[in-house]
PDB file of N, CA and C in Angstrom:
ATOM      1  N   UNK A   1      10.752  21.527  30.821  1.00  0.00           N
ATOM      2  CA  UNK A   1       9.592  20.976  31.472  1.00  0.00           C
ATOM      3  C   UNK A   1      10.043  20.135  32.666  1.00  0.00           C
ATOM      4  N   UNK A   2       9.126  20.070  33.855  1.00  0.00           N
ATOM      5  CA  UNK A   2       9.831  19.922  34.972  1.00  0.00           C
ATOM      6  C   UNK A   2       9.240  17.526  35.230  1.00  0.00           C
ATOM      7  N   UNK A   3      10.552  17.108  35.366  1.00  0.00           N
ATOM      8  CA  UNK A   3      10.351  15.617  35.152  1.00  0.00           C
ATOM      9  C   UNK A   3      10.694  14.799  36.619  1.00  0.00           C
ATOM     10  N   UNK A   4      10.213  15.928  37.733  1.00  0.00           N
ATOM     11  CA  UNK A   4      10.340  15.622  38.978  1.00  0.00           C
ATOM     12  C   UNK A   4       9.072  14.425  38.805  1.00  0.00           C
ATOM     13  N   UNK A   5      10.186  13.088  39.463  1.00  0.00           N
ATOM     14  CA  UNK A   5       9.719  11.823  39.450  1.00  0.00           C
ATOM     15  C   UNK A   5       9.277  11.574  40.784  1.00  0.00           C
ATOM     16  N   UNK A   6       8.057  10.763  41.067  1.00  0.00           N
ATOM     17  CA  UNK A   6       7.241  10.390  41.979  1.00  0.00           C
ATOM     18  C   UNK A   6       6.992   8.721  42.237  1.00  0.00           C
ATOM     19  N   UNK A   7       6.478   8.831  43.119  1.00  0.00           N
ATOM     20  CA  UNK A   7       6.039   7.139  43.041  1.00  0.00           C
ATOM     21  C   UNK A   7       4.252   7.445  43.451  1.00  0.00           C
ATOM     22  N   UNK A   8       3.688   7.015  43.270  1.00  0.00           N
ATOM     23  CA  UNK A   8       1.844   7.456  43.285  1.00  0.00           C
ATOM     24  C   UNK A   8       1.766   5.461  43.824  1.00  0.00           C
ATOM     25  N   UNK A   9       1.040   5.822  45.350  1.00  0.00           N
ATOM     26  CA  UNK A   9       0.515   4.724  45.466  1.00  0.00           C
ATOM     27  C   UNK A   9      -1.069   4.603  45.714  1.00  0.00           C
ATOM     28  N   UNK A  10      -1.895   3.585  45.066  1.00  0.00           N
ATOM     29  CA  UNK A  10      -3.415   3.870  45.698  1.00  0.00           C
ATOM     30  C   UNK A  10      -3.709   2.251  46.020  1.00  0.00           C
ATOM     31  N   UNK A  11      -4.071   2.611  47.127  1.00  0.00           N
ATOM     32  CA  UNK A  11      -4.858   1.147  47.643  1.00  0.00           C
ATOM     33  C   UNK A  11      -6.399   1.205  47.888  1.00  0.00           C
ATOM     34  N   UNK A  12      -6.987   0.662  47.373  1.00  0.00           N
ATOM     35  CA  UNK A  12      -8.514   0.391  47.940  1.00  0.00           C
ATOM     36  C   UNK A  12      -9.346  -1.418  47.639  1.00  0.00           C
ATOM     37  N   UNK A  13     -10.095  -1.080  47.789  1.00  0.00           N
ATOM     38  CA  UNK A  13     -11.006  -2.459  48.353  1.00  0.00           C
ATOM     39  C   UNK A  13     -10.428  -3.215  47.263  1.00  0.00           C
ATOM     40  N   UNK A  14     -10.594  -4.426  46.772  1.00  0.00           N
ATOM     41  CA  UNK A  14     -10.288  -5.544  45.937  1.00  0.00           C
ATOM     42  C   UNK A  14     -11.595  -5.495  45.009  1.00  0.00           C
ATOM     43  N   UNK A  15     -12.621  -4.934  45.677  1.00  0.00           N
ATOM     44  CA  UNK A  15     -13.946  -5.289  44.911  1.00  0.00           C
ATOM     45  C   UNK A  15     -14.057  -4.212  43.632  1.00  0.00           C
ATOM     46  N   UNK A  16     -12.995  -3.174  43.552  1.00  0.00           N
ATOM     47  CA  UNK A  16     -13.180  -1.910  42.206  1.00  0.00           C
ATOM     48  C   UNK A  16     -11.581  -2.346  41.766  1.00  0.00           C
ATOM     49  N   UNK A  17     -10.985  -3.889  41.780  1.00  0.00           N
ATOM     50  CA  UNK A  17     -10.112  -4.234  41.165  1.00  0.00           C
ATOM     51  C   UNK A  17     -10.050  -3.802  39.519  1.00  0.00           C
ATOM     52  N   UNK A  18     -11.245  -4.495  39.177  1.00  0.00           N
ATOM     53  CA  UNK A  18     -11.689  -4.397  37.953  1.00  0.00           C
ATOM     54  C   UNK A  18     -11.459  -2.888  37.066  1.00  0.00           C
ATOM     55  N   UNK A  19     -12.802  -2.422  37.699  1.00  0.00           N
ATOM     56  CA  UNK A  19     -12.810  -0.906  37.545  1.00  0.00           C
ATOM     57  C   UNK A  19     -11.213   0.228  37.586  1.00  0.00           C
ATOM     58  N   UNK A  20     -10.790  -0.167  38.551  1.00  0.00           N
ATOM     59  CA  UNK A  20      -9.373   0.489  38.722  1.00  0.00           C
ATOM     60  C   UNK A  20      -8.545  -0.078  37.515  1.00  0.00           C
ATOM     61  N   UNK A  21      -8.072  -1.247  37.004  1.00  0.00           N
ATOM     62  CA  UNK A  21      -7.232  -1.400  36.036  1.00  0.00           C
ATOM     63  C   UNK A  21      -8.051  -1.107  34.746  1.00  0.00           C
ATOM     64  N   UNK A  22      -9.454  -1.203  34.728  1.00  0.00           N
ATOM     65  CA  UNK A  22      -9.823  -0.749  33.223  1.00  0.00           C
ATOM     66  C   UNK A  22      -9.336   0.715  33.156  1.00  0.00           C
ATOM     67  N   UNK A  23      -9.460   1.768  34.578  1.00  0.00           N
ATOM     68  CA  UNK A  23      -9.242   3.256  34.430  1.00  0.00           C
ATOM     69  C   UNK A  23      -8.031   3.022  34.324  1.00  0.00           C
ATOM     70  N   UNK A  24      -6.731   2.708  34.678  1.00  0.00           N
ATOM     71  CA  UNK A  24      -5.677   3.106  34.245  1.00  0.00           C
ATOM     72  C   UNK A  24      -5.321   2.515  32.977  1.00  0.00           C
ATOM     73  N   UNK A  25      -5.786   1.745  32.602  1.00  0.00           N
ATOM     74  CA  UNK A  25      -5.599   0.918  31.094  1.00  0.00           C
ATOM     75  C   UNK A  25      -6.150   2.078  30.337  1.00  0.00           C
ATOM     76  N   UNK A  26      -6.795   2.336  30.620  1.00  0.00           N
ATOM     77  CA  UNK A  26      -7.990   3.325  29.621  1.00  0.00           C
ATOM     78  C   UNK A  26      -7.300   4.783  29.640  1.00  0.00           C
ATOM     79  N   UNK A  27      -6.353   5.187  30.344  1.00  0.00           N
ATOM     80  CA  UNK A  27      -5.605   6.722  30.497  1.00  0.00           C
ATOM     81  C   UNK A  27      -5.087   6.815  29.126  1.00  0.00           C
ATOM     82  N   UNK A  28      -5.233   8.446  29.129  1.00  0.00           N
ATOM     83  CA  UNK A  28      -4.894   8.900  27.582  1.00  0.00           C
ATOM     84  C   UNK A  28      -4.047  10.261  27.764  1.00  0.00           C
ATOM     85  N   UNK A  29      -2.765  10.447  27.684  1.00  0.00           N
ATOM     86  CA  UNK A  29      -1.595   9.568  26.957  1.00  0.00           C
ATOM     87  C   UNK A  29      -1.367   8.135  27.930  1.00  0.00           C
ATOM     88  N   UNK A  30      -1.275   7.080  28.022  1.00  0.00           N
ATOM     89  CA  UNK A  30      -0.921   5.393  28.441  1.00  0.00           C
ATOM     90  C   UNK A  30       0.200   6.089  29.561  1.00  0.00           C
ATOM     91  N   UNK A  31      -0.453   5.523  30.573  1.00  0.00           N
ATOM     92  CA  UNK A  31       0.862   5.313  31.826  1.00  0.00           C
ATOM     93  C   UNK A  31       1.891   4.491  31.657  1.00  0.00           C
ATOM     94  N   UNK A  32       2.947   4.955  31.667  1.00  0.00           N
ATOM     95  CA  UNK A  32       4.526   4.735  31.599  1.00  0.00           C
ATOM     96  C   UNK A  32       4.540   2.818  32.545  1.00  0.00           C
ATOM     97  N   UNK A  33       3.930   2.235  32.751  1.00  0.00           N
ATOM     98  CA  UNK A  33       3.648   1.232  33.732  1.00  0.00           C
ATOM     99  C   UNK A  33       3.286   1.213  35.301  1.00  0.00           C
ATOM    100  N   UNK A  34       3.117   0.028  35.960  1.00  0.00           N
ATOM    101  CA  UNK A  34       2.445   0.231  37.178  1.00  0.00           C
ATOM    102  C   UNK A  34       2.761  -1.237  37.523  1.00  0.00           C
ATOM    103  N   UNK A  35       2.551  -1.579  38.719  1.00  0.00           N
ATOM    104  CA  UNK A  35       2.388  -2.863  39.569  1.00  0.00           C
ATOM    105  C   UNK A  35       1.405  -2.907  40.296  1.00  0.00           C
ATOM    106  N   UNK A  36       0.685  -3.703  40.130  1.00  0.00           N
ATOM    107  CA  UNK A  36      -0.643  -4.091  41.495  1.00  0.00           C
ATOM    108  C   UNK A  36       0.066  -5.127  42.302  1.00  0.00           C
ATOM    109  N   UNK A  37      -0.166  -5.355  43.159  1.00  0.00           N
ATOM    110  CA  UNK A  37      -0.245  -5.890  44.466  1.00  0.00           C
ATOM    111  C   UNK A  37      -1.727  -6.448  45.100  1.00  0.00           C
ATOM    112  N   UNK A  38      -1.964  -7.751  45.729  1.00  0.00           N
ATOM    113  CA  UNK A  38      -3.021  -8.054  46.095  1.00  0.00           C
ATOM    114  C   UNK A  38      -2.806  -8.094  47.613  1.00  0.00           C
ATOM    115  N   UNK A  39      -3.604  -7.450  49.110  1.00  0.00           N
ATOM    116  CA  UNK A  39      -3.244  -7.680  50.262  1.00  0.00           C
ATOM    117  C   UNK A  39      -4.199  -7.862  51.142  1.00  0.00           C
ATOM    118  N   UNK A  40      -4.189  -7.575  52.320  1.00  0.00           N
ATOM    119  CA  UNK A  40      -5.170  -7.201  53.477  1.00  0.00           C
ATOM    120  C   UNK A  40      -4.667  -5.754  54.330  1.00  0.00           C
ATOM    121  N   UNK A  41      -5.611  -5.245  54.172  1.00  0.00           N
ATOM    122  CA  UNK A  41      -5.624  -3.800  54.759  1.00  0.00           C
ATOM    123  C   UNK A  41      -6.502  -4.050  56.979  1.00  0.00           C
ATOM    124  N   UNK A  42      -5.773  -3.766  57.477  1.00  0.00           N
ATOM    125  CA  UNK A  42      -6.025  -3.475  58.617  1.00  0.00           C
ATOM    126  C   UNK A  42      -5.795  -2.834  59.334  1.00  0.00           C
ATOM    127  N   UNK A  43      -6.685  -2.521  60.352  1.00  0.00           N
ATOM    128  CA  UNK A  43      -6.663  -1.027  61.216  1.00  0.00           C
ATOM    129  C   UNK A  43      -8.129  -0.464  61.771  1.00  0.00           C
ATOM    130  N   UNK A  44      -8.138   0.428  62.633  1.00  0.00           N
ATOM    131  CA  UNK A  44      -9.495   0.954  62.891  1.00  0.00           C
ATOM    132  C   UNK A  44      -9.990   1.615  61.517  1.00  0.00           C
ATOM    133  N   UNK A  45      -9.457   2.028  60.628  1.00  0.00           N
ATOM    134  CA  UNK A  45     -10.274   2.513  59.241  1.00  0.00           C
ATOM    135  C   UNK A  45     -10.245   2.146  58.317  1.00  0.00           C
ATOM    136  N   UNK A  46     -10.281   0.284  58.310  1.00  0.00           N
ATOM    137  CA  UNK A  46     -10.956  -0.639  57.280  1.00  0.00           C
ATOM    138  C   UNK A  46     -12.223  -0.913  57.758  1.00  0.00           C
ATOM    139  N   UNK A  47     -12.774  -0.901  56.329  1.00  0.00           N
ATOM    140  CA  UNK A  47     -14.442  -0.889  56.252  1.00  0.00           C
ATOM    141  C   UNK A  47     -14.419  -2.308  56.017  1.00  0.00           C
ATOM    142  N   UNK A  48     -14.380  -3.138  57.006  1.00  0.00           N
ATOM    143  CA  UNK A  48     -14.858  -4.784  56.639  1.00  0.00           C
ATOM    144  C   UNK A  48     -16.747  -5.178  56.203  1.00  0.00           C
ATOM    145  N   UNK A  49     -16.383  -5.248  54.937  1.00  0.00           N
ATOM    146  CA  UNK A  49     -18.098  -5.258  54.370  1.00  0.00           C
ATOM    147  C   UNK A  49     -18.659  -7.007  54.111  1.00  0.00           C
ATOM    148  N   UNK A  50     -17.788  -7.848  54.296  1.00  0.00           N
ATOM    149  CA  UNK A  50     -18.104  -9.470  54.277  1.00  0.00           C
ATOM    150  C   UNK A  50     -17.632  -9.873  55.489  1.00  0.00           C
ATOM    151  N   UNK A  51     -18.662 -10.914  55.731  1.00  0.00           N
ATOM    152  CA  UNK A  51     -18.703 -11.552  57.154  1.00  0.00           C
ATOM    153  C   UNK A  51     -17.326 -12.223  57.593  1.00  0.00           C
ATOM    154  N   UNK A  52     -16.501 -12.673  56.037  1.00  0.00           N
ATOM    155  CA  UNK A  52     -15.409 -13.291  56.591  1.00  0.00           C
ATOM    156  C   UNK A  52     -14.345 -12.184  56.813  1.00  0.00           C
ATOM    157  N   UNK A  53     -14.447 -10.958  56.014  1.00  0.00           N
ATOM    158  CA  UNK A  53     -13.500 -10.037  56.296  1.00  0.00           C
ATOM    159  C   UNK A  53     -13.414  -9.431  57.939  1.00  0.00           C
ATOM    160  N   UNK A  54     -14.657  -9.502  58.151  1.00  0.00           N
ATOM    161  CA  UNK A  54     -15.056  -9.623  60.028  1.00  0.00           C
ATOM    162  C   UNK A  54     -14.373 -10.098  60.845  1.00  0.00           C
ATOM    163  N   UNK A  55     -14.364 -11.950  60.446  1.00  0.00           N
ATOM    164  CA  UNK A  55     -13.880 -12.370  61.227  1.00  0.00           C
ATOM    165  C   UNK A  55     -12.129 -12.555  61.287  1.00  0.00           C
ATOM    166  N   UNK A  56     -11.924 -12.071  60.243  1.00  0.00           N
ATOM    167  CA  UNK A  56     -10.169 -11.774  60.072  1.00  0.00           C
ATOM    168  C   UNK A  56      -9.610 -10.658  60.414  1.00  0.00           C
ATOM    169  N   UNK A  57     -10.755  -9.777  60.982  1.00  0.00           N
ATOM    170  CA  UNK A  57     -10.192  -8.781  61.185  1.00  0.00           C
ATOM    171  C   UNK A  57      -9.409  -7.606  60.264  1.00  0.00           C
ATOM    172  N   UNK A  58     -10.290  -8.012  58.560  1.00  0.00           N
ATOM    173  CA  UNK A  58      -8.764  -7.656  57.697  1.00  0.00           C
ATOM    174  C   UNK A  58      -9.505  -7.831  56.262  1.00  0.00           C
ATOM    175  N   UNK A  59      -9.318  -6.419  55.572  1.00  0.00           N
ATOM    176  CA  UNK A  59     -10.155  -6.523  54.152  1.00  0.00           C
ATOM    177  C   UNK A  59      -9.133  -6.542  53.106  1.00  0.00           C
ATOM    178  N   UNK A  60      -9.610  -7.050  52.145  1.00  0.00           N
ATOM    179  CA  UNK A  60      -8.600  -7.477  51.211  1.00  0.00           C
ATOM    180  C   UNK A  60      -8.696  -6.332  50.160  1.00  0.00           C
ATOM    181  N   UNK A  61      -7.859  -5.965  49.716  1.00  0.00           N
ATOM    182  CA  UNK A  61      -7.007  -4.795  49.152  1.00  0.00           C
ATOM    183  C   UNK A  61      -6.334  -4.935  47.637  1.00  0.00           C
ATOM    184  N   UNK A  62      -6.320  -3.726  46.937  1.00  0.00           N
ATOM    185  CA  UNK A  62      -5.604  -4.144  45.899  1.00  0.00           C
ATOM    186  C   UNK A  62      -4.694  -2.811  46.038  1.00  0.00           C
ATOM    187  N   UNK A  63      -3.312  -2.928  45.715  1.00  0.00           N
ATOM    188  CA  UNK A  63      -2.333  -2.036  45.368  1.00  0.00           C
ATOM    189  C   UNK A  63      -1.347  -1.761  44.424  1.00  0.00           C
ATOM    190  N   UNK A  64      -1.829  -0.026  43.790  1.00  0.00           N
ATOM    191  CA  UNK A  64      -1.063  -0.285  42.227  1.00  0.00           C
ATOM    192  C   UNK A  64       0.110   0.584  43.182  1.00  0.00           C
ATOM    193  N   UNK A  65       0.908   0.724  42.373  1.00  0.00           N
ATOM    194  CA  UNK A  65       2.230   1.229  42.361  1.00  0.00           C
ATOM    195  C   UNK A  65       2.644   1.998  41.167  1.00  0.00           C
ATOM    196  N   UNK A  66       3.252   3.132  40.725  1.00  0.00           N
ATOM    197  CA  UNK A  66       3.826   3.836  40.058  1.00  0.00           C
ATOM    198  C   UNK A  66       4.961   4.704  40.145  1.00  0.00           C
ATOM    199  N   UNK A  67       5.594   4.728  39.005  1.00  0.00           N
ATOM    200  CA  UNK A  67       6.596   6.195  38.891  1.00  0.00           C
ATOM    201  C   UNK A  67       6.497   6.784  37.617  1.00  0.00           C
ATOM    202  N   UNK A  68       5.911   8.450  37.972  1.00  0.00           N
ATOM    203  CA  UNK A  68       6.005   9.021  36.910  1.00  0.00           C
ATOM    204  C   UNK A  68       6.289  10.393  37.178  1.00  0.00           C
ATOM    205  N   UNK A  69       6.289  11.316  36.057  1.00  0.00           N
ATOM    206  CA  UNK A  69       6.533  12.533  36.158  1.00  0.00           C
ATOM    207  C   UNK A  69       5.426  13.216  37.817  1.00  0.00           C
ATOM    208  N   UNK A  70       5.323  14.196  38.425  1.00  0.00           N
ATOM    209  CA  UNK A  70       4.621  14.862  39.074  1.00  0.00           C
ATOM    210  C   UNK A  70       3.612  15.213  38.439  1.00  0.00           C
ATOM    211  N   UNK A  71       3.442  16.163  37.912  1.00  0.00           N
ATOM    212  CA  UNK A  71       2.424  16.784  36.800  1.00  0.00           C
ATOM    213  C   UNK A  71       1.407  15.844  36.144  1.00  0.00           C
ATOM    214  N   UNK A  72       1.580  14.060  36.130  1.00  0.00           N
ATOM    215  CA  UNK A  72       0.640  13.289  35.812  1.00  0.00           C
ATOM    216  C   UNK A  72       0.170  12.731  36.495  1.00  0.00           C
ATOM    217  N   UNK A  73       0.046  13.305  38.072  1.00  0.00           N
ATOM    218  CA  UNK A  73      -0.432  12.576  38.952  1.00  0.00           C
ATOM    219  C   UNK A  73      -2.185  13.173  39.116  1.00  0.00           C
ATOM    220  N   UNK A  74      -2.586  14.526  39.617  1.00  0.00           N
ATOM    221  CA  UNK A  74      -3.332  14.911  39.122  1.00  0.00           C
ATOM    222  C   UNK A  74      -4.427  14.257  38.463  1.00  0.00           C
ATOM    223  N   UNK A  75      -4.179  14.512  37.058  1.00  0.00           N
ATOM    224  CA  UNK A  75      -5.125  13.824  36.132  1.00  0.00           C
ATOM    225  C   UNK A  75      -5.597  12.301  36.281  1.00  0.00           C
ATOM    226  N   UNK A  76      -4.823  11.495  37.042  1.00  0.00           N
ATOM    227  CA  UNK A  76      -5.198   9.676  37.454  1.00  0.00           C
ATOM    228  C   UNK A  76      -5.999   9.988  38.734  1.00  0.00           C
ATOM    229  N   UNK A  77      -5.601  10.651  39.644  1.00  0.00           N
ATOM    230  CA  UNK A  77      -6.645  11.020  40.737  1.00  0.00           C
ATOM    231  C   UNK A  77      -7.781  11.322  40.139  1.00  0.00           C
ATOM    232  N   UNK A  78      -7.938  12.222  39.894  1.00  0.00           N
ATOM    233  CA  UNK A  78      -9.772  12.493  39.410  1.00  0.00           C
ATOM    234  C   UNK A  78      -9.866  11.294  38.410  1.00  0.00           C
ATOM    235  N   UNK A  79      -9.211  10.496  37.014  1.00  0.00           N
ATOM    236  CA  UNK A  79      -9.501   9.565  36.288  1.00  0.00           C
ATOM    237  C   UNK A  79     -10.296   8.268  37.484  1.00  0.00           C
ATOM    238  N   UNK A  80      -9.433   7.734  38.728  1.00  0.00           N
ATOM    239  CA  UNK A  80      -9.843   6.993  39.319  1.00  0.00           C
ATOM    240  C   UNK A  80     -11.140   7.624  40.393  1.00  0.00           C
ATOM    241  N   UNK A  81     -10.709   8.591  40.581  1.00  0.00           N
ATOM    242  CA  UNK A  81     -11.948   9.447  41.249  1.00  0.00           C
ATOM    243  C   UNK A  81     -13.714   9.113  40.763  1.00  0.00           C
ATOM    244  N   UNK A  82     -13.660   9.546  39.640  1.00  0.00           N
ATOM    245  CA  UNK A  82     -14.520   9.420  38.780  1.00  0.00           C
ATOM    246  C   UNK A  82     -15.304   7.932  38.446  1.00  0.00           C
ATOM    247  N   UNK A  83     -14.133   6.508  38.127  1.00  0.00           N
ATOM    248  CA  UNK A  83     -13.814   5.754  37.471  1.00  0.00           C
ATOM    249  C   UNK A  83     -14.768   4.867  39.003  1.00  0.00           C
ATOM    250  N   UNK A  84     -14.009   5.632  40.373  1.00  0.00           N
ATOM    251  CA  UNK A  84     -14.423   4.314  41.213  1.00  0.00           C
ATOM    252  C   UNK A  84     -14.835   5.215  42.591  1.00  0.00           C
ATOM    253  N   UNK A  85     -15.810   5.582  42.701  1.00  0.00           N
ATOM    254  CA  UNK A  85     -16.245   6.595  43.387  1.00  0.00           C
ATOM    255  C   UNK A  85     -16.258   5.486  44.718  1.00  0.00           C
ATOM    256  N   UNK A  86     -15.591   5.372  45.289  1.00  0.00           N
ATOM    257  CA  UNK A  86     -15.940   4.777  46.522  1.00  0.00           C
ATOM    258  C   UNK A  86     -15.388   5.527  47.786  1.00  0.00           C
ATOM    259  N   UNK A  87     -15.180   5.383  48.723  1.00  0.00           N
ATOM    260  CA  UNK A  87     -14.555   6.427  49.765  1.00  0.00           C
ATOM    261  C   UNK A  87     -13.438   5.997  50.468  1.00  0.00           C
ATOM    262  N   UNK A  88     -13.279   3.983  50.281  1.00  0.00           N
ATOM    263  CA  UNK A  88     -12.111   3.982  51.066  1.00  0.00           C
ATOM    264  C   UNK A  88     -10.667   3.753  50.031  1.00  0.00           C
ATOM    265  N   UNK A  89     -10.278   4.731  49.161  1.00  0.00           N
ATOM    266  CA  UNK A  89      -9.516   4.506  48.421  1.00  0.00           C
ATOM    267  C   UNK A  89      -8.496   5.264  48.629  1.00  0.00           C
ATOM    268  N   UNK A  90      -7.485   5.308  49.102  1.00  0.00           N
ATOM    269  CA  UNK A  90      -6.810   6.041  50.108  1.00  0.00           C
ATOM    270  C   UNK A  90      -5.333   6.015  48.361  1.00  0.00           C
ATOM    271  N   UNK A  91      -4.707   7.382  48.897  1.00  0.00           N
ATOM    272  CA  UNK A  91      -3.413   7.515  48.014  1.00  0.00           C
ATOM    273  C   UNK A  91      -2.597   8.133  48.738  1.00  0.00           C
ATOM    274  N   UNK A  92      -1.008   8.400  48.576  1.00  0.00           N
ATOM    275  CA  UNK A  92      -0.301   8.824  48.616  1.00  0.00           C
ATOM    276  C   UNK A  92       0.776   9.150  47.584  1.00  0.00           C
ATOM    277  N   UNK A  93       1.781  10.405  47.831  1.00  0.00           N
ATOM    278  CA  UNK A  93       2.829  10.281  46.923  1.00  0.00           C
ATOM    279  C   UNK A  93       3.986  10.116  47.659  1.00  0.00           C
ATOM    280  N   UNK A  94       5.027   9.823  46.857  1.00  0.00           N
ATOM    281  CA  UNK A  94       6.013   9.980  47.660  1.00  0.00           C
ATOM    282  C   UNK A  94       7.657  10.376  46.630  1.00  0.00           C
ATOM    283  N   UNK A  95       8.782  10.863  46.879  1.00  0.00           N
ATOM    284  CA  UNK A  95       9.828  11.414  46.183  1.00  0.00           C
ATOM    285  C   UNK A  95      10.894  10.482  45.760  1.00  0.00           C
ATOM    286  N   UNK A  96      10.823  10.431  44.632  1.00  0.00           N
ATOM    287  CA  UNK A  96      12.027   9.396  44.005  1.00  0.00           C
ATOM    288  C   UNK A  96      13.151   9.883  43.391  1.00  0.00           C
ATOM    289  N   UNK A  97      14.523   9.398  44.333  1.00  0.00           N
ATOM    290  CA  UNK A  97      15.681   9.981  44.223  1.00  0.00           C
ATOM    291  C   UNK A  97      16.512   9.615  43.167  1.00  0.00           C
ATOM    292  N   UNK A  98      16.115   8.027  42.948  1.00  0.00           N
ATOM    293  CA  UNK A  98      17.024   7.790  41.263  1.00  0.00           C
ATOM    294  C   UNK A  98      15.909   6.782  40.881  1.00  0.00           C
ATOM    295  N   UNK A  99      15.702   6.323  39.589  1.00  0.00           N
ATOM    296  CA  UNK A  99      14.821   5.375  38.588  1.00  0.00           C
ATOM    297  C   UNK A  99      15.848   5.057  37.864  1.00  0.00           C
ATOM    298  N   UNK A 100      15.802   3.671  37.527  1.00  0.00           N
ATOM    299  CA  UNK A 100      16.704   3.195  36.183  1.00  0.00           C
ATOM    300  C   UNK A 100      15.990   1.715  35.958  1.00  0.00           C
ATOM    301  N   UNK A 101      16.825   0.882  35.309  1.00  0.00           N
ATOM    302  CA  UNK A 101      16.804   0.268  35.033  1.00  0.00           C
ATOM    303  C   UNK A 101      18.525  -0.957  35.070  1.00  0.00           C
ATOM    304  N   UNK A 102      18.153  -1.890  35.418  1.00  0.00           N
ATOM    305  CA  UNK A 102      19.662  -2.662  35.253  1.00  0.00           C
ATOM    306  C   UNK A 102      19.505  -3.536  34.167  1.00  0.00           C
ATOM    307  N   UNK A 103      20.596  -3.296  33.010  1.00  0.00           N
ATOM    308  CA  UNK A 103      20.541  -3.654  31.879  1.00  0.00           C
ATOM    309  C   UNK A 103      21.925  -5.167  32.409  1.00  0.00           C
TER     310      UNK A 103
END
């Protein structure tokens, strides 16, 4: 079985914080772990929806982080798909050359 390792990143608004960690909490078989990150997203294709995010020029963001097999990436896309239907929830993958751990 093929255990080509990934890193899966998704960032979107701060406001489906909630929603986003209940969906990955809630995945069935349990994700191998993750990291969120709290930030500000800026650029011409942030949707600033509060007056102060306006005036900063800059919407605040949440970002998980992962590494897992390929093949379980898939199934968390549509899980969060589903989970947080919003539109500015942007992902990427990307290729991971070694994972360990330092004991």
């Amino acid at each position: 079985m093929d255990q080509t390792l990934r890193k899966l990143t998704l960032v979107g608004p701060a406001a489906i914080e909630s929603a986003l960690i209940d969906c990955l909490d809630g995945m069935e078989p349990a994700l191998p772990g993750y990291t969120t990150l709290s930030g500000e997203g800026r650029g011409a294709s942030a949707d600033l929806p509060s007056p102060a995010e306006r005036v900063r020029g800059a919407m605040r963001v949440i970002t998980v982080l992962m590494i897992l097999p390929e093949r379980e990436i898939p199934p968390i896309l549509e899980a969060v798909r589903q989970a947080c239907p919003r539109p500015n929830i942007a992902y990427w993958v990307e290729p991971i050359l070694d994972f360990g751990r330092l004991k």
